[in-house]
Protein backbone atom coordinates (compact mmCIF):
# COMPACT_ATOMS: atom_id res chain seq x y z
CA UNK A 1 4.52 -10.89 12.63
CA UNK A 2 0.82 -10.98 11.47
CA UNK A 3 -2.06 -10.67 13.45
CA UNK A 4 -3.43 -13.41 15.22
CA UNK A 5 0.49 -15.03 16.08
CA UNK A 6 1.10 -15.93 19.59
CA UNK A 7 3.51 -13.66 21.52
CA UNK A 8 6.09 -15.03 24.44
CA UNK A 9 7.52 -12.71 26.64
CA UNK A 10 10.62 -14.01 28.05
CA UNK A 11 12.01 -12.61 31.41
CA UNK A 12 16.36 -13.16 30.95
CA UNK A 13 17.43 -10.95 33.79
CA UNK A 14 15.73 -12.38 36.83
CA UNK A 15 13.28 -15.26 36.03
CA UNK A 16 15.19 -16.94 32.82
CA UNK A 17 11.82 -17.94 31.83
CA UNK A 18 8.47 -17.32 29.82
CA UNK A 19 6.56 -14.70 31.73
CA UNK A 20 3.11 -13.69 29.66
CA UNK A 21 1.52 -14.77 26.49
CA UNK A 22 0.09 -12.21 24.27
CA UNK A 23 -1.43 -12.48 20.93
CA UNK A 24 -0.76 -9.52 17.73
CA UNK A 25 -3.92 -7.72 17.25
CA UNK A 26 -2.46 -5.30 14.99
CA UNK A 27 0.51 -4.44 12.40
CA UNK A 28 1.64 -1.35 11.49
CA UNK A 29 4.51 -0.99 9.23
CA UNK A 30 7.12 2.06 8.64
CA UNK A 31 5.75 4.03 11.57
CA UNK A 32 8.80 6.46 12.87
CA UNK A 33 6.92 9.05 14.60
CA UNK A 34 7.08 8.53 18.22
CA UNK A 35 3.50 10.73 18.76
CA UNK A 36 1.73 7.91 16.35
CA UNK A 37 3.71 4.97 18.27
CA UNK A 38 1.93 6.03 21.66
CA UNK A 39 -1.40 7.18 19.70
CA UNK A 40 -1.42 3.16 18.55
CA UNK A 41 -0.28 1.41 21.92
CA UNK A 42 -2.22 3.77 24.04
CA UNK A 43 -1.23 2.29 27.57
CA UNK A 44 -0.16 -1.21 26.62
CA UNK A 45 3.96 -0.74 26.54
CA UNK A 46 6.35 -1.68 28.85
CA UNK A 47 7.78 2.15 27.96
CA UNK A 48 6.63 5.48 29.24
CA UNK A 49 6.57 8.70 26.35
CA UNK A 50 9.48 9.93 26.95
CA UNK A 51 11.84 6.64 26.52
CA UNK A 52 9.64 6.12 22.93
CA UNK A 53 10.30 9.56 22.69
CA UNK A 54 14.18 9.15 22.78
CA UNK A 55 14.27 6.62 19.99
């Protein structure tokens, strides 16, 4: 992915279909520290802390 590309967020359990559009504002590469994950997507995952924590 590279900033700018178009982002389709696909619903398979319920709807079967294309749910939201989003668009990449940013890439970060190599980034395996869960406390810098949340520090760059701030309140915009689908994921609480503690199940980016767990990975």
């Amino acid at each position: 992915m590279k900033e700018g590309d178009i982002l389709l967020f696909y619903r398979s359990r319920d709807v079967k279909g294309i749910t939201s559009i989003g668009i990449v504002e940013k890439v970060y590469e190599n980034i395996t520290n869960p406390d810098e994950i949340i520090s760059y997507v701030g309140k915009r995952s689908v994921y609480s802390q503690s199940e980016i924590k767990e990975v």
